[in-house]
C-alpha atoms as a PDB file:
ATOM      1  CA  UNK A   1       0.000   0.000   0.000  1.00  0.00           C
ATOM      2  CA  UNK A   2       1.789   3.370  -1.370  1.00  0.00           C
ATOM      3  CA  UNK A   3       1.259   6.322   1.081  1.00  0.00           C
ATOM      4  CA  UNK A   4      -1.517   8.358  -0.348  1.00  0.00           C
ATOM      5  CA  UNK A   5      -3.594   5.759   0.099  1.00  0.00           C
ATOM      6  CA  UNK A   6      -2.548   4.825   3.744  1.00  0.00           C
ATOM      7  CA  UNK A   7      -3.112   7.982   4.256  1.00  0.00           C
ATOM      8  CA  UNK A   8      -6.644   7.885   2.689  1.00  0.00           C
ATOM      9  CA  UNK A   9      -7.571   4.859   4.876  1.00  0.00           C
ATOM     10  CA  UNK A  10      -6.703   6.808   7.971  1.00  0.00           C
ATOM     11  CA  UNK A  11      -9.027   9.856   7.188  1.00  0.00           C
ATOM     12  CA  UNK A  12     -11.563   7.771   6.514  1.00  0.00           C
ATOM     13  CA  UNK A  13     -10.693   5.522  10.013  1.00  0.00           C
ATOM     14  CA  UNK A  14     -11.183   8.671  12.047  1.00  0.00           C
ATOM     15  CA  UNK A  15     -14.263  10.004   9.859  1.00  0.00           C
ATOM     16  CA  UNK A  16     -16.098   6.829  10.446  1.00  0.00           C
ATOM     17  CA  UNK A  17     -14.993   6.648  14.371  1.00  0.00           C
ATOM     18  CA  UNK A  18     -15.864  10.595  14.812  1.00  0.00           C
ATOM     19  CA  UNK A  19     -19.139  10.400  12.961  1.00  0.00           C
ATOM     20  CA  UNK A  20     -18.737  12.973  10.835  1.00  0.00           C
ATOM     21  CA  UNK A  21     -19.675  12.423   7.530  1.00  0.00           C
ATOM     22  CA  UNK A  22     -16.275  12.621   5.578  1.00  0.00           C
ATOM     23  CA  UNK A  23     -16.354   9.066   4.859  1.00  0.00           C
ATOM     24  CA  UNK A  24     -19.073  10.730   2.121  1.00  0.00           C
ATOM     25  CA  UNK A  25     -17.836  13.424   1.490  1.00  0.00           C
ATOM     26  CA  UNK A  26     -14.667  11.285   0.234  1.00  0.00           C
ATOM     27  CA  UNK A  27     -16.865   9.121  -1.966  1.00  0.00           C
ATOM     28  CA  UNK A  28     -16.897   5.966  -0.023  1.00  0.00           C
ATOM     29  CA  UNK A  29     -19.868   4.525   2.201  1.00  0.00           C
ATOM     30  CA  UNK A  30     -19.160   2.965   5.294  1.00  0.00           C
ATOM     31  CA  UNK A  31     -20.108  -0.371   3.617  1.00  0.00           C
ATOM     32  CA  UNK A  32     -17.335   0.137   1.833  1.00  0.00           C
ATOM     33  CA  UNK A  33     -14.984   0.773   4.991  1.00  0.00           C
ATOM     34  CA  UNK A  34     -16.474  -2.444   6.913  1.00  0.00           C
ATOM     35  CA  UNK A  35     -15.534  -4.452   3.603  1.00  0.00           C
ATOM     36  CA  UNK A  36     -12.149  -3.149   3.443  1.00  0.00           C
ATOM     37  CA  UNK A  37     -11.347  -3.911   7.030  1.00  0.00           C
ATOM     38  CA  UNK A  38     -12.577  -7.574   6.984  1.00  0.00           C
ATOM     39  CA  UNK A  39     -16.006  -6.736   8.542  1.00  0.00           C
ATOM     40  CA  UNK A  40     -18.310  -8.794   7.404  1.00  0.00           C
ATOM     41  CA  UNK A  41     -22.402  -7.200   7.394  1.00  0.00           C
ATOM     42  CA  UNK A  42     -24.802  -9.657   8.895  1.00  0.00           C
ATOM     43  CA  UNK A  43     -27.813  -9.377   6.250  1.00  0.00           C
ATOM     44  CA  UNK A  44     -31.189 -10.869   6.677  1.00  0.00           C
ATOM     45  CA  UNK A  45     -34.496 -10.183   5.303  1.00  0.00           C
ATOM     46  CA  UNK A  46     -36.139 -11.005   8.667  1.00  0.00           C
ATOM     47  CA  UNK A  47     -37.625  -7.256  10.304  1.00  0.00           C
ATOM     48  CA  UNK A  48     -37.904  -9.490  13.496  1.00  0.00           C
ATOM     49  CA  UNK A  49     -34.164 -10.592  13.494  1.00  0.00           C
ATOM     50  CA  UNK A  50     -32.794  -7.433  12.377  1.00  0.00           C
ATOM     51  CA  UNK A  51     -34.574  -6.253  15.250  1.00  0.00           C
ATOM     52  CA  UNK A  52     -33.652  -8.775  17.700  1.00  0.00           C
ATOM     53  CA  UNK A  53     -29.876  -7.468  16.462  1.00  0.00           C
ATOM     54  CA  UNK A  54     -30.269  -3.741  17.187  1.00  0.00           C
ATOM     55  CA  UNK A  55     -31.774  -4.728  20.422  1.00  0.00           C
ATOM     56  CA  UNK A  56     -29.122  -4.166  23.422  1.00  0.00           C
ATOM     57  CA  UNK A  57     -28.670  -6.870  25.590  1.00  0.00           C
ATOM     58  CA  UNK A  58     -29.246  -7.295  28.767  1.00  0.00           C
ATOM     59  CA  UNK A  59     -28.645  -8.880  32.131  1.00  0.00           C
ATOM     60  CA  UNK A  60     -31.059 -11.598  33.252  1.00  0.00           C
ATOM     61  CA  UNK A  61     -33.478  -9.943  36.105  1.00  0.00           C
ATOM     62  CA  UNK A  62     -32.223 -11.004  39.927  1.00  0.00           C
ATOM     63  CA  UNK A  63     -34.715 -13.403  41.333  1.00  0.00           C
ATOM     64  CA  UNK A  64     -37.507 -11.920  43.650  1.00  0.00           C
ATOM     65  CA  UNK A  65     -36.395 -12.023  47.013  1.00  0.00           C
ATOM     66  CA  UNK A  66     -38.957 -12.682  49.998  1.00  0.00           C
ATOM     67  CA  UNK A  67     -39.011 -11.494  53.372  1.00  0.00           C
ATOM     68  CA  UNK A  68     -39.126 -13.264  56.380  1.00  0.00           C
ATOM     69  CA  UNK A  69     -42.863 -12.478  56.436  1.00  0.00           C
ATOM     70  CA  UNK A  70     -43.327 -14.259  53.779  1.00  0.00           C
ATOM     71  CA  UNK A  71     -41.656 -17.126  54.224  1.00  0.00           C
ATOM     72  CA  UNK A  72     -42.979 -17.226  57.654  1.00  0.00           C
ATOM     73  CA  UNK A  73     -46.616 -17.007  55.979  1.00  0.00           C
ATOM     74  CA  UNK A  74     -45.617 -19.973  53.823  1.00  0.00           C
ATOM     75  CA  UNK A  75     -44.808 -22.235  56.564  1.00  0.00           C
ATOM     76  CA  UNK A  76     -47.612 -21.895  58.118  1.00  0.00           C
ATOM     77  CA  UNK A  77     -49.786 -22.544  55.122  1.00  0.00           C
ATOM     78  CA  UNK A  78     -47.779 -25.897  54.951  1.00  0.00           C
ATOM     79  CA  UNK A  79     -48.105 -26.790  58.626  1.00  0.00           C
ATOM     80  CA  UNK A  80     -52.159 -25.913  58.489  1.00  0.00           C
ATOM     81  CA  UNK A  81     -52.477 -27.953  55.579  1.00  0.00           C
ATOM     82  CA  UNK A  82     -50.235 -30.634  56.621  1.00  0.00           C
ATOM     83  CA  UNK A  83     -52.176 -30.852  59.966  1.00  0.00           C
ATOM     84  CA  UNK A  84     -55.013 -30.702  58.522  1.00  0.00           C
ATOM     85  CA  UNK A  85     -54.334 -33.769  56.118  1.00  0.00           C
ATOM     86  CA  UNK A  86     -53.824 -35.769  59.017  1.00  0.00           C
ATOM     87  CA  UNK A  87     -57.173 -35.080  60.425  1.00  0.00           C
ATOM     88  CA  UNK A  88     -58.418 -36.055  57.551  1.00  0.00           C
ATOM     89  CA  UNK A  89     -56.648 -39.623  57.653  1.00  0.00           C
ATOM     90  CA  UNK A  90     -57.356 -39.990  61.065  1.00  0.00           C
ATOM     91  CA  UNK A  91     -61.148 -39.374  60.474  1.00  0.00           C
ATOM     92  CA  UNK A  92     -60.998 -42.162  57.804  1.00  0.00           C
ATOM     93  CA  UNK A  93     -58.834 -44.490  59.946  1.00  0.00           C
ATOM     94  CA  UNK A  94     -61.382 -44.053  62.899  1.00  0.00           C
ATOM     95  CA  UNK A  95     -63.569 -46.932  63.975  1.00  0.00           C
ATOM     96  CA  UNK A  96     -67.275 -47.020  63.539  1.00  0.00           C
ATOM     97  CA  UNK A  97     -68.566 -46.420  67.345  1.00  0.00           C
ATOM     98  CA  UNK A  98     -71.565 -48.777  68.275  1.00  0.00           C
ATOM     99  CA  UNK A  99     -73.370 -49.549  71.059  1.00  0.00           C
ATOM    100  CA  UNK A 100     -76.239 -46.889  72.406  1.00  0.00           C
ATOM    101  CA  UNK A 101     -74.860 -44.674  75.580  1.00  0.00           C
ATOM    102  CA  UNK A 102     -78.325 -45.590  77.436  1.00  0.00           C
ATOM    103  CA  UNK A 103     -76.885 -49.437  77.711  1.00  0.00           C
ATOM    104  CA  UNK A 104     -73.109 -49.048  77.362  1.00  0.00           C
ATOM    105  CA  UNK A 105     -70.121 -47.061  77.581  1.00  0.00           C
ATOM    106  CA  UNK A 106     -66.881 -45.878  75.263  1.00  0.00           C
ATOM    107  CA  UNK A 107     -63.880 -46.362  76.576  1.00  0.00           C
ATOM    108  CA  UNK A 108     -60.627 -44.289  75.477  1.00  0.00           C
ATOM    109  CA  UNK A 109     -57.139 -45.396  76.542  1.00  0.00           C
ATOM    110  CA  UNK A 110     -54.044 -42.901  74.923  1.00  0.00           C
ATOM    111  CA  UNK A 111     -51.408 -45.100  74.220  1.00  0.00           C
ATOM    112  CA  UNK A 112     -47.542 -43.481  73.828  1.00  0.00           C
ATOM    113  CA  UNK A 113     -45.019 -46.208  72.125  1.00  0.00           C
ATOM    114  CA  UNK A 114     -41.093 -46.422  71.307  1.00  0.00           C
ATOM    115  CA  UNK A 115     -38.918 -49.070  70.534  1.00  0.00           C
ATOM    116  CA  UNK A 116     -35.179 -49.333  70.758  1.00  0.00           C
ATOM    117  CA  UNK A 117     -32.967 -51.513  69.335  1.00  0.00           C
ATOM    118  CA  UNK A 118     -28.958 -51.540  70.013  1.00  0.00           C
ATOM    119  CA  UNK A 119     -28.435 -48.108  69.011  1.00  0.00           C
ATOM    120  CA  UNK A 120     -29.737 -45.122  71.424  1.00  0.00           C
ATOM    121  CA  UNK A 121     -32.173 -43.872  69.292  1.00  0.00           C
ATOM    122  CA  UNK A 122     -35.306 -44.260  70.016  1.00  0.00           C
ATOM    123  CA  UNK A 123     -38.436 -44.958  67.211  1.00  0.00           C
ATOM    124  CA  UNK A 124     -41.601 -44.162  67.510  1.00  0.00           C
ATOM    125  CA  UNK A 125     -44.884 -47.168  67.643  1.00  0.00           C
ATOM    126  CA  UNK A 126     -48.440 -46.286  66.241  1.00  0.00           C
ATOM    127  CA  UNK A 127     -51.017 -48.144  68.180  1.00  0.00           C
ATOM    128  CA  UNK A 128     -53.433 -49.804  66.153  1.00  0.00           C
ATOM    129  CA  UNK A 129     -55.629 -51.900  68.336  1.00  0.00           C
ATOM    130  CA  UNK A 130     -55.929 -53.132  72.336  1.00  0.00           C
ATOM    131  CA  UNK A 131     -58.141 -55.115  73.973  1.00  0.00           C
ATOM    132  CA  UNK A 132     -59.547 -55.017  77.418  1.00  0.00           C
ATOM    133  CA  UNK A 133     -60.768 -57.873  79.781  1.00  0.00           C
ATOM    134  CA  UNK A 134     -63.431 -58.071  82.468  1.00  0.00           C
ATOM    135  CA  UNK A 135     -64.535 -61.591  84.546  1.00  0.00           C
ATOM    136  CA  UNK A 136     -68.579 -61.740  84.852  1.00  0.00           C
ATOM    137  CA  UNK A 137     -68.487 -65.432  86.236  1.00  0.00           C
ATOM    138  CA  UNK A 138     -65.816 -68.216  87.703  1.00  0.00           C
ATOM    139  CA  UNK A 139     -65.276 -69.605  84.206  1.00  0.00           C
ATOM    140  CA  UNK A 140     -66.456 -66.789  82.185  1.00  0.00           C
ATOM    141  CA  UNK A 141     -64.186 -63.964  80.787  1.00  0.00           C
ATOM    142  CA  UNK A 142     -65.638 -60.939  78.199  1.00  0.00           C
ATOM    143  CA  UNK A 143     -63.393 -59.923  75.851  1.00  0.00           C
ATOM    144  CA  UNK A 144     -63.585 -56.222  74.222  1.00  0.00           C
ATOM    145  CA  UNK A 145     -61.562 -55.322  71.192  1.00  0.00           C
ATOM    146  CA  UNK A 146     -60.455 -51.284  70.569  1.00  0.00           C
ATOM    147  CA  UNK A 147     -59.029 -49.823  67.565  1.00  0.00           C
ATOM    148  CA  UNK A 148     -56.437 -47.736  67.705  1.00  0.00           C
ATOM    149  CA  UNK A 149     -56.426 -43.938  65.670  1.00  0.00           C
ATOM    150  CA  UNK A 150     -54.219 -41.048  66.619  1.00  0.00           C
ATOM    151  CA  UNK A 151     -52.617 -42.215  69.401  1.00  0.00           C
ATOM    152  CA  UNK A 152     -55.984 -43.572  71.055  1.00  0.00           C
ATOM    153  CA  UNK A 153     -57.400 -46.660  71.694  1.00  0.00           C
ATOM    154  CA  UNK A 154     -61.278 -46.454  71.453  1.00  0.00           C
ATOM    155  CA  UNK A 155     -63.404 -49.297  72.923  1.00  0.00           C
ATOM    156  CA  UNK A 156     -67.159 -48.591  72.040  1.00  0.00           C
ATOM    157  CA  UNK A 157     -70.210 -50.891  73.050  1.00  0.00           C
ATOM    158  CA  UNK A 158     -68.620 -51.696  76.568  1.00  0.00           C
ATOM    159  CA  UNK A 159     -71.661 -52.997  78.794  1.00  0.00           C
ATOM    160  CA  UNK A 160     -70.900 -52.423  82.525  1.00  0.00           C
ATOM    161  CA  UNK A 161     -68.754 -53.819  84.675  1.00  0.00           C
ATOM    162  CA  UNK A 162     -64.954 -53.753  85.601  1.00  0.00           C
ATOM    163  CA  UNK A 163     -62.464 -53.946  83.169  1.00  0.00           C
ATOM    164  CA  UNK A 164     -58.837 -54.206  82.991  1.00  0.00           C
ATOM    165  CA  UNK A 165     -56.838 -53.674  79.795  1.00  0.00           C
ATOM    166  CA  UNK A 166     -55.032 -56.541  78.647  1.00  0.00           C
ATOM    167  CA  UNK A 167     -52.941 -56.433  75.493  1.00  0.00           C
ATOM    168  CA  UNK A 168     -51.867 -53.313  72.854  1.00  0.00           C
ATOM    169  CA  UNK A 169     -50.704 -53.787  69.555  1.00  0.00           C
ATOM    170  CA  UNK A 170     -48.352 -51.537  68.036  1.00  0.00           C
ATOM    171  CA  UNK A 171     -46.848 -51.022  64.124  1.00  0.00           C
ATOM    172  CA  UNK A 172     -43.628 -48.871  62.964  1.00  0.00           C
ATOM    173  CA  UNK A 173     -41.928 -48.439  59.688  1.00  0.00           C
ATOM    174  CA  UNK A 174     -38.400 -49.993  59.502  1.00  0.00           C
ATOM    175  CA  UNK A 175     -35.802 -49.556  56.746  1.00  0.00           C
ATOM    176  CA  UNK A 176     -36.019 -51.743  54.191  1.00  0.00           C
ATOM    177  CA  UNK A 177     -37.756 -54.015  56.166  1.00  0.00           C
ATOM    178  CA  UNK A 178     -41.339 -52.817  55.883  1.00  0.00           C
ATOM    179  CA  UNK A 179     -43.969 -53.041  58.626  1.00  0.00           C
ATOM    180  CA  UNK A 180     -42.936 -54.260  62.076  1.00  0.00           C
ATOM    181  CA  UNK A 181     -45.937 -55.450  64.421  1.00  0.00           C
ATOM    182  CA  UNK A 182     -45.519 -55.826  68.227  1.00  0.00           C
ATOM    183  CA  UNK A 183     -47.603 -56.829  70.614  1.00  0.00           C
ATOM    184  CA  UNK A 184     -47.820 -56.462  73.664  1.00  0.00           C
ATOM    185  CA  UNK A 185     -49.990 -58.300  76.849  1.00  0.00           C
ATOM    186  CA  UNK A 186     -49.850 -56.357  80.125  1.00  0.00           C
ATOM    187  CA  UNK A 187     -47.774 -57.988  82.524  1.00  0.00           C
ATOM    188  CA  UNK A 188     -49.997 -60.007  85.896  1.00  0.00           C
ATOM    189  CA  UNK A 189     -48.146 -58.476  88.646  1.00  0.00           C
ATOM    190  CA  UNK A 190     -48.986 -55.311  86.843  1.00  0.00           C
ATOM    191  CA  UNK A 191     -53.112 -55.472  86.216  1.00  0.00           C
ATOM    192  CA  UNK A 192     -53.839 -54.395  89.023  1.00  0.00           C
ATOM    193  CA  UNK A 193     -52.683 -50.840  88.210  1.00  0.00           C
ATOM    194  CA  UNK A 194     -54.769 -50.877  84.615  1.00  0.00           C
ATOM    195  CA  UNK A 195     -58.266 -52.202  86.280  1.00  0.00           C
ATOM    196  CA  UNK A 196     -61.249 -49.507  85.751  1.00  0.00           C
ATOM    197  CA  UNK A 197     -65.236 -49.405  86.181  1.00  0.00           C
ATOM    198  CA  UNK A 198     -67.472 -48.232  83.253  1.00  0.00           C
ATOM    199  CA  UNK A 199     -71.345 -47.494  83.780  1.00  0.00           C
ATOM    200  CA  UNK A 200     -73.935 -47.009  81.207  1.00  0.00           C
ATOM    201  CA  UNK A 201     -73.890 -43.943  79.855  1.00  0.00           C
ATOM    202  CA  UNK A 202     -70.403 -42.322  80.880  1.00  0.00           C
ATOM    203  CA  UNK A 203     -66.995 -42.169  78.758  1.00  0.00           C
ATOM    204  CA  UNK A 204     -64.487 -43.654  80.361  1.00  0.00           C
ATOM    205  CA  UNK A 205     -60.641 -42.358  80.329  1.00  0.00           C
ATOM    206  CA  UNK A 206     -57.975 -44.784  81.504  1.00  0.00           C
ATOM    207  CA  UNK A 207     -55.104 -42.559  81.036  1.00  0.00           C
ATOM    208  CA  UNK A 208     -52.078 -42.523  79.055  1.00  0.00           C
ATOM    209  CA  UNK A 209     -50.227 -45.992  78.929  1.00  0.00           C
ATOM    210  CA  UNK A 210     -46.468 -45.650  77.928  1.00  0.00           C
ATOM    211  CA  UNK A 211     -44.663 -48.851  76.064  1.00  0.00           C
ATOM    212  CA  UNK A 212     -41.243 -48.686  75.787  1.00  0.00           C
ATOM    213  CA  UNK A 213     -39.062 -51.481  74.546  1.00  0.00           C
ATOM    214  CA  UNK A 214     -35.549 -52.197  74.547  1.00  0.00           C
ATOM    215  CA  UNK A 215     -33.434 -54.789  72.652  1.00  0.00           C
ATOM    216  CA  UNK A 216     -29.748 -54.148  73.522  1.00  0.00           C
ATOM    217  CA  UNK A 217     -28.287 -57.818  75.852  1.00  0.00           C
ATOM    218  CA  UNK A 218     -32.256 -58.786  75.986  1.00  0.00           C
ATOM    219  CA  UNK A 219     -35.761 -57.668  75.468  1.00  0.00           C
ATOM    220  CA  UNK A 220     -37.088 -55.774  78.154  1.00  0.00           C
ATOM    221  CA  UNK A 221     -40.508 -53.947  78.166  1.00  0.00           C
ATOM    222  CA  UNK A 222     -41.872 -51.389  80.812  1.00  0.00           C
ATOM    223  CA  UNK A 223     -45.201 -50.365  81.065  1.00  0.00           C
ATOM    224  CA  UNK A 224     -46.562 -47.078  82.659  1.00  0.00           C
ATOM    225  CA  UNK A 225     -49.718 -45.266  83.261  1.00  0.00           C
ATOM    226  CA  UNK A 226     -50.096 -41.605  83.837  1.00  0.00           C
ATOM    227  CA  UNK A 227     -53.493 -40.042  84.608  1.00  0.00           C
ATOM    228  CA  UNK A 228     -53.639 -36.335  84.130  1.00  0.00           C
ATOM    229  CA  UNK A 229     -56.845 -33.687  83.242  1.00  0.00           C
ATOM    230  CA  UNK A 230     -54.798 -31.756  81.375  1.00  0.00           C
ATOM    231  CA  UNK A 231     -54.211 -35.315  78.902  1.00  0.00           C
ATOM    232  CA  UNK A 232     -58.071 -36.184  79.387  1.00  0.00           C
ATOM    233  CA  UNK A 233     -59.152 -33.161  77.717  1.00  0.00           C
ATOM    234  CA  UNK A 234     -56.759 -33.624  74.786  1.00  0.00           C
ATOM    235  CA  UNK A 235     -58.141 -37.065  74.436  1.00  0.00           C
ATOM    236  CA  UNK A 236     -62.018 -36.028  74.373  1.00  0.00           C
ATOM    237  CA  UNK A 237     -61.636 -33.551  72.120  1.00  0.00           C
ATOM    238  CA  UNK A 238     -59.402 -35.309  69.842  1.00  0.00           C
ATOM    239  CA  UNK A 239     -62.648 -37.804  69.888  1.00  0.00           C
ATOM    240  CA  UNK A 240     -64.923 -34.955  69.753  1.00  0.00           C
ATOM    241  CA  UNK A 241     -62.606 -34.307  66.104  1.00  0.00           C
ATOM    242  CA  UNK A 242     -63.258 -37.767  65.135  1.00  0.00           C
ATOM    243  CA  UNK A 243     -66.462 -38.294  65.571  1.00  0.00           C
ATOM    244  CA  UNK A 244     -68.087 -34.589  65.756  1.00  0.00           C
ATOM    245  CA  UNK A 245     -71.789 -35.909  64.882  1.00  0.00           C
ATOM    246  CA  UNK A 246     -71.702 -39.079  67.087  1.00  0.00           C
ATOM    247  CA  UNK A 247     -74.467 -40.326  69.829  1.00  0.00           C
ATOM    248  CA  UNK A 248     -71.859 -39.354  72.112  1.00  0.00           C
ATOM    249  CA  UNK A 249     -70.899 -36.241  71.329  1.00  0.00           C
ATOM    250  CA  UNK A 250     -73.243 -34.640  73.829  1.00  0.00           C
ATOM    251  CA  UNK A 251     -71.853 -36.930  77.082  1.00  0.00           C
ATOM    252  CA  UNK A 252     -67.648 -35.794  76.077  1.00  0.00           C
ATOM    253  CA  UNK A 253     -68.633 -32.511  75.928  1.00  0.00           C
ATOM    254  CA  UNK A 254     -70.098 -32.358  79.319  1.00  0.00           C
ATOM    255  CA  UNK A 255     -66.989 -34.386  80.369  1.00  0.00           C
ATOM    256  CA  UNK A 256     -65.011 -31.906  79.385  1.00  0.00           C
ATOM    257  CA  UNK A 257     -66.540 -29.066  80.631  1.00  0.00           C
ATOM    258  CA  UNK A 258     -66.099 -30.976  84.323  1.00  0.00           C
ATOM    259  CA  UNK A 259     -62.904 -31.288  83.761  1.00  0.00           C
ATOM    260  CA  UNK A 260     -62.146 -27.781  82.679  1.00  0.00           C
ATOM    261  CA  UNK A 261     -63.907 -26.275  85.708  1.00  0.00           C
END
């Protein structure tokens, strides 16, 4: 390249950089000056792409950020629907009640279960069924099954008479090993401390009977039993939840109120 036109390339560099329009003036389009200097236009016949070109770009928009009043508001949502899920279950899982309160009694026993095995960690039992026992002759024993829902034991259609309770049944979930049952038949040096009265037309709450089993050298099982009004009136109205339109409804309601007093 001689030096008249170097120099002609420069004047048009700094025209074309500047703005001004002596790239024109000169004769030569800025076309021409991207061609010469290896630029290469980008043509299309697309408005929308030619747009999309011109466009500038942009960062992508930060994410919204919530507050703690939100995310408090959230978790609550999930715990009140959560909770309220479980009602649900529990309503399904709940036994039909029979018997008529002029002639019998229910009977409610809360039941609190954990197993341990060599480990210190202790897991959790749902009850799912008890039964109780009462002796109405020399030879003759009556035998009253219960279901178990949400952490109660409900005995319905119990005529009168004294009763003792006699055997729980418990479930929990274990690792790759499905469903574990365990039962478990009150000990005879200990009935004496689970023996209770029912009449006709009263609900009747045993208390809360604690299970808790240990497998470490050997099995070993100890039973409790702790009364409490404070327990009794979650139990009633945890049955008033279950079974809101029962025959019964009427006679745990006033036993609540007593005990609230």
């Amino acid at each position: 390249m001689n030096e008249a036109a170097l120099v002609r390339r420069l004047r048009l560099v700094w025209a074309f950089a500047s703005g001004s329009s002596l790239a024109k003036i000169s004769g030569f389009s800025t076309e021409w000056f991207r061609l010469s200097c290896g630029v290469t236009p980008i043509k299309t016949n697309n408005p929308r792409q030619r747009t999309k070109q011109m466009k500038t770009r942009h960062p992508p928009p930060a994410p919204p950020r919530f507050s703690a009043q939100c995310g408090a508001a959230i978790l609550l949502l999930a715990t009140s629907l959560f909770l309220s899920g479980c009602s649900t279950i529990d309503k399904l899982r709940a036994p039909a009640l029979a018997g008529d309160p002029s002639t019998s009694s229910v009977v409610v026993v809360q039941c609190e279960s954990t197993w341990q095995g060599a480990l210190a960690i202790k897991t959790p039992q749902r009850v799912v069924s008890g039964a109780i026992l009462s002796i109405v002759g020399p030879q003759q024993v009556k035998h009253v099954d219960g279901s178990g829902v949400a952490g109660l034991i409900i005995f319905s259609d119990v005529a009168p008479g004294e009763y003792n309770l006699a055997r729980i049944e418990t479930t929990r979930e274990v690792y790759n090993q499905g469903t574990w049952h365990e039962t478990y038949n009150i000990p005879g040096e200990s009935v004496t401390n689970y023996i209770f009265s029912v009449k006709a037309g009263e609900p009747k709450y045993l208390g809360v009977v604690t299970v808790e089993e240990t497998q470490k050298l050997k099995r070993r099982v100890d039973f409790g039993l702790k009364p409490g009004k404070q327990a009794e009136i979650a139990a009633w109205e945890k049955f008033i939840s279950l079974y809101p339109g029962s025959s019964w409804a009427n006679a745990v309601q006033k036993r609540i109120s007593e005990l609230k007093q």
